[in-house]
Every structure is written in structure tokens, then in C-alpha cells.
N, C-alpha and C. Protein backbone atom coordinates (compact mmCIF):
# COMPACT_ATOMS: atom_id res chain seq x y z
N UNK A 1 277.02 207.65 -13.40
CA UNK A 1 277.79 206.43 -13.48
C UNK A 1 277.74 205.66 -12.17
N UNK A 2 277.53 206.36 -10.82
CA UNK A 2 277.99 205.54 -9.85
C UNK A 2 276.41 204.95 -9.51
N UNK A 3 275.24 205.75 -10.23
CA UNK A 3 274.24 205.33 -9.75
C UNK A 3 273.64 203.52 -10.43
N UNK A 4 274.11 203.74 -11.54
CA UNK A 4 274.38 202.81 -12.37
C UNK A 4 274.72 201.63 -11.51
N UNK A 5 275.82 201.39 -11.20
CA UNK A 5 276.51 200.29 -10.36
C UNK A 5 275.59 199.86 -9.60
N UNK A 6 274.59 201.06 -8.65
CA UNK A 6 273.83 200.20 -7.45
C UNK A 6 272.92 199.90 -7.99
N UNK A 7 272.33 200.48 -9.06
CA UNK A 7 271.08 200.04 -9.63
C UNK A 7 270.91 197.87 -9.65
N UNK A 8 272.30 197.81 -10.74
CA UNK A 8 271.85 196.09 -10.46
C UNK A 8 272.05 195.14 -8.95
N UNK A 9 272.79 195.33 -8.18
CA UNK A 9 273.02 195.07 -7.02
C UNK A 9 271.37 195.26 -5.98
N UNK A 10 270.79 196.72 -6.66
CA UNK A 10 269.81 196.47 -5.59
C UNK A 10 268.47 195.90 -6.52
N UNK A 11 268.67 195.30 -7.76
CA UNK A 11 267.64 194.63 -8.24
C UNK A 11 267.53 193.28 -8.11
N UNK A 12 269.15 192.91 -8.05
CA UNK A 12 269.19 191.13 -7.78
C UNK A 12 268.89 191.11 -6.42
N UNK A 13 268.95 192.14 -5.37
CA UNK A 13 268.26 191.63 -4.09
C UNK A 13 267.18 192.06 -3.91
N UNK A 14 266.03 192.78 -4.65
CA UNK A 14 264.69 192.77 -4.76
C UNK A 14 264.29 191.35 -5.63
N UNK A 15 264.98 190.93 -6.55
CA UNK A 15 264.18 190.43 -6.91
C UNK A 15 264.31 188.63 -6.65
N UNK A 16 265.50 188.38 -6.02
CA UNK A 16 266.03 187.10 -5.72
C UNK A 16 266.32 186.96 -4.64
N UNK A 17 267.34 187.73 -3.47
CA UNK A 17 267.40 187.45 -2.17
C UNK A 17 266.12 188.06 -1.47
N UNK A 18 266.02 188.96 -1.19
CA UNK A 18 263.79 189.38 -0.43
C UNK A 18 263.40 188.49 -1.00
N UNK A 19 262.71 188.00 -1.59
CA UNK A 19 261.61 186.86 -1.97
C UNK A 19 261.94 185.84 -1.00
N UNK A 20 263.17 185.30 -1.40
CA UNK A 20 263.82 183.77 -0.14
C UNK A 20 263.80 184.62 1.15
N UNK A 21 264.30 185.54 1.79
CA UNK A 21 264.39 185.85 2.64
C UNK A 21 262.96 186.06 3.61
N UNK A 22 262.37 186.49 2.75
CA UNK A 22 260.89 186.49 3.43
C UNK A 22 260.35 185.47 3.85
N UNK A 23 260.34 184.35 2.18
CA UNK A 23 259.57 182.89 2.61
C UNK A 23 260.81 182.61 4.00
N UNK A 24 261.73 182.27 4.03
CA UNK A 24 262.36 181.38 5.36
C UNK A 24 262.01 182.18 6.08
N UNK A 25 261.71 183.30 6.59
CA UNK A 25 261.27 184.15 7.47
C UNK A 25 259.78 184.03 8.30
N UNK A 26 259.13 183.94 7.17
CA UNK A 26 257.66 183.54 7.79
C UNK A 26 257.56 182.24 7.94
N UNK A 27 258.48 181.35 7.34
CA UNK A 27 258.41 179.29 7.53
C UNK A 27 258.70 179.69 8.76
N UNK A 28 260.16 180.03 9.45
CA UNK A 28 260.33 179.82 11.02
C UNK A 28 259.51 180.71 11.70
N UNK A 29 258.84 181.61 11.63
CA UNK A 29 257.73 182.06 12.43
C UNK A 29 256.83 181.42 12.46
N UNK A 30 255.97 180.74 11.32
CA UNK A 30 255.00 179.93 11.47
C UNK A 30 255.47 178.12 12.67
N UNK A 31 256.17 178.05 12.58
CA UNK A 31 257.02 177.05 12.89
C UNK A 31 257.44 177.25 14.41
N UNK A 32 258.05 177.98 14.78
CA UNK A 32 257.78 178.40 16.36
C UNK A 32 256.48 178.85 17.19
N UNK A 33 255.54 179.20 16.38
CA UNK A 33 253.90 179.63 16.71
C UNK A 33 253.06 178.07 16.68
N UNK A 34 253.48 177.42 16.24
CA UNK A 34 252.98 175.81 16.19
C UNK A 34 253.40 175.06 17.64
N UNK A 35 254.51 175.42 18.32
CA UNK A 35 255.07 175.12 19.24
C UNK A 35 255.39 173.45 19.29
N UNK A 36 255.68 172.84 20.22
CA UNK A 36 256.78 171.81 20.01
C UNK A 36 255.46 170.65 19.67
N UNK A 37 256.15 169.61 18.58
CA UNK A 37 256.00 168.63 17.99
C UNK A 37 255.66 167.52 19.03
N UNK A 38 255.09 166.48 19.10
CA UNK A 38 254.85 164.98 20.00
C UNK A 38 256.17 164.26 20.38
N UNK A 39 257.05 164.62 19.15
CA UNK A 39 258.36 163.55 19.15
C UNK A 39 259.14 164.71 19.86
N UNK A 40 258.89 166.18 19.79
CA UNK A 40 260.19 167.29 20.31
C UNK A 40 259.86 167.23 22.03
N UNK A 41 258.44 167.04 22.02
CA UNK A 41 258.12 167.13 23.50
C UNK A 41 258.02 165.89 24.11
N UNK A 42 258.45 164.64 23.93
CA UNK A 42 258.98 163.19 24.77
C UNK A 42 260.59 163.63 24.96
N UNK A 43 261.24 163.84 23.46
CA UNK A 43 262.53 164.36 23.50
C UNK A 43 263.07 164.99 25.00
N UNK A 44 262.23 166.09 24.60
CA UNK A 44 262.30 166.94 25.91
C UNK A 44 261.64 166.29 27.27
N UNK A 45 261.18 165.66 27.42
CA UNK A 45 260.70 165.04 28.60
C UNK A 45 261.92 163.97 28.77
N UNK A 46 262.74 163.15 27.72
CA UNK A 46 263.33 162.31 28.01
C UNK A 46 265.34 163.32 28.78
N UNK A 47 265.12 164.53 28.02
CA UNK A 47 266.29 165.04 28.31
C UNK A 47 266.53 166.00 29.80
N UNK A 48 264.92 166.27 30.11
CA UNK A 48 264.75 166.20 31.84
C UNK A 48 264.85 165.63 32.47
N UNK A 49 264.51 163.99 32.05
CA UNK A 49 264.74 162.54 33.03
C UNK A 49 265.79 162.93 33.27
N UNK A 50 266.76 162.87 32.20
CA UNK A 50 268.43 162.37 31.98
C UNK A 50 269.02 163.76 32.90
N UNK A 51 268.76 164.70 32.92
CA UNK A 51 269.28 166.14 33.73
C UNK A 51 268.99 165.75 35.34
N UNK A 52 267.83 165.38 35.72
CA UNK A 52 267.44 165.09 37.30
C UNK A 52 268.13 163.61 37.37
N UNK A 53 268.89 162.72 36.78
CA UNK A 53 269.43 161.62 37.29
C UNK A 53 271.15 162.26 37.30
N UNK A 54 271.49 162.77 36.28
CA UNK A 54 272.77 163.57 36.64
C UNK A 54 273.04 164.07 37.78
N UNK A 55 272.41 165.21 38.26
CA UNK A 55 272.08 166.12 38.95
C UNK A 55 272.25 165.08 40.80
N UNK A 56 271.11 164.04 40.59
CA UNK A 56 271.11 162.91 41.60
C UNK A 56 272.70 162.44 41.87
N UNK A 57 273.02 162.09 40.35
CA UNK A 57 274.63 161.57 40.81
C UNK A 57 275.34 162.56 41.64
N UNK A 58 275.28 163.56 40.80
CA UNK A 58 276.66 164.97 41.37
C UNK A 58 276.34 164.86 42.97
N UNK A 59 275.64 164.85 43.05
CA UNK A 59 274.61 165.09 44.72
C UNK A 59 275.33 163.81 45.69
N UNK A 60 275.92 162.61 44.73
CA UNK A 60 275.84 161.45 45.25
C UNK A 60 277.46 161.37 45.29
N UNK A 61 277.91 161.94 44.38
CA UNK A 61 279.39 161.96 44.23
C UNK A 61 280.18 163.31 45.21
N UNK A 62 279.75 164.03 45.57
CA UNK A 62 279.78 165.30 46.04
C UNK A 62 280.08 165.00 47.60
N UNK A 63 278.60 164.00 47.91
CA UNK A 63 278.73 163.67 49.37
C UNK A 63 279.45 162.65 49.54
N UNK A 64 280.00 161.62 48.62
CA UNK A 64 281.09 160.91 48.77
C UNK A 64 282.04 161.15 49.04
N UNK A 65 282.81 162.37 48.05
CA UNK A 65 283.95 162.95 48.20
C UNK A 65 284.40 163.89 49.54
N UNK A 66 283.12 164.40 49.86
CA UNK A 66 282.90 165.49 51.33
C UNK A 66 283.31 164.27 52.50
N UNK A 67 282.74 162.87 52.36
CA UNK A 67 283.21 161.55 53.62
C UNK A 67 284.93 161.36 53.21
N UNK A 68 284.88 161.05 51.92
CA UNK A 68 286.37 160.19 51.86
C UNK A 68 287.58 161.67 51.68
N UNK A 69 287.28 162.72 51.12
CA UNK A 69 288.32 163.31 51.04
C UNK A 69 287.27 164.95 51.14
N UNK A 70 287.41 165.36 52.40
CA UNK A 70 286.67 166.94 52.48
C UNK A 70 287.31 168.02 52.68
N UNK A 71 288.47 167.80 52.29
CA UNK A 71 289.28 168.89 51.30
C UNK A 71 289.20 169.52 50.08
N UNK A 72 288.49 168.30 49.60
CA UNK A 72 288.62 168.08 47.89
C UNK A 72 288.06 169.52 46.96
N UNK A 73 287.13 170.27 47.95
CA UNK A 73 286.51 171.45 47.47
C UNK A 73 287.55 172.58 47.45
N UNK A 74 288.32 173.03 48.53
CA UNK A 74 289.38 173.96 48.58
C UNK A 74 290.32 173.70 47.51
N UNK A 75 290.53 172.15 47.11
CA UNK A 75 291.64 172.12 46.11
C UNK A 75 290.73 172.42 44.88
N UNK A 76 289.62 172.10 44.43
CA UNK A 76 288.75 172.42 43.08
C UNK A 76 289.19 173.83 42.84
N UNK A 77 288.68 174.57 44.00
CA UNK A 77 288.40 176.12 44.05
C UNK A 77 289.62 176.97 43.76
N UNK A 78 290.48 176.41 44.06
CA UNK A 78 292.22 176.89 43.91
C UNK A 78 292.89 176.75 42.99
N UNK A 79 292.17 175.57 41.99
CA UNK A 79 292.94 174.68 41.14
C UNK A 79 292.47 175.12 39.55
């Protein structure tokens, strides 16, 4: 009787979840082995611009704050 019970449980996932599970399995493997797209890799070139002009500010705001108020780090660090 109890073998019964697993019997359909492990047929609807042989025969309906493994099948899907495989195909999406090998789509995103094939799909990361292709490596990045024309439009993923400007993307990414445009979201490095945007990181090294940030980065410029903090740098710019940092040494501002170090002239007008160079305390300002002890209170961050405390706070």
C-alpha cells in the first residue's frame, strides 16, 4: 500500500517535471557558454562609465567635506 502512493508521485516527476527541468537546464547553460550579447556588453560598458564617474564624485565630495568640515569622518564612524 505505501508503495503504491510513491509510485504516482514519482511518475508525474519522470514524466512532466525532468523533461522541463532538463530543457531549462541545458537553455541556461547553453546561454551562459554563448557569453554576453552586443546590447549586454555596451550595457555593461555603459554601467562602468556610470561606476568610475560616481566613484570620481565620492572622491570629490570626500575631499570637500575633509576642507569644510574634517571631523565629519569620526562622526560617520560613531554614528
Amino acid at each position: 500500500m505505501d508503495m503504491d502512493l510513491l509510485i504516482a508521485p514519482i511518475i508525474i516527476f519522470l514524466v512532466i517535471v525532468a523533461p522541463i527541468w532538463l530543457v531549462l537546464h541545458y537553455r541556461s547553460k547553453r546561454q551562459v557558454s554563448q557569453g554576453l550579447t552586443e546590447a549586454e556588453f555596451t550595457q555593461l560598458n555603459e554601467l562602468i562609465a556610470q561606476a568610475e564617474k560616481m566613484g570620481n564624485r565620492i572622491e570629490t565630495l570626500e575631499a570637500i567635506l575633509d576642507t569644510e568640515a574634517p571631523e565629519w569622518r569620526g562622526k560617520h564612524e560613531q554614528g
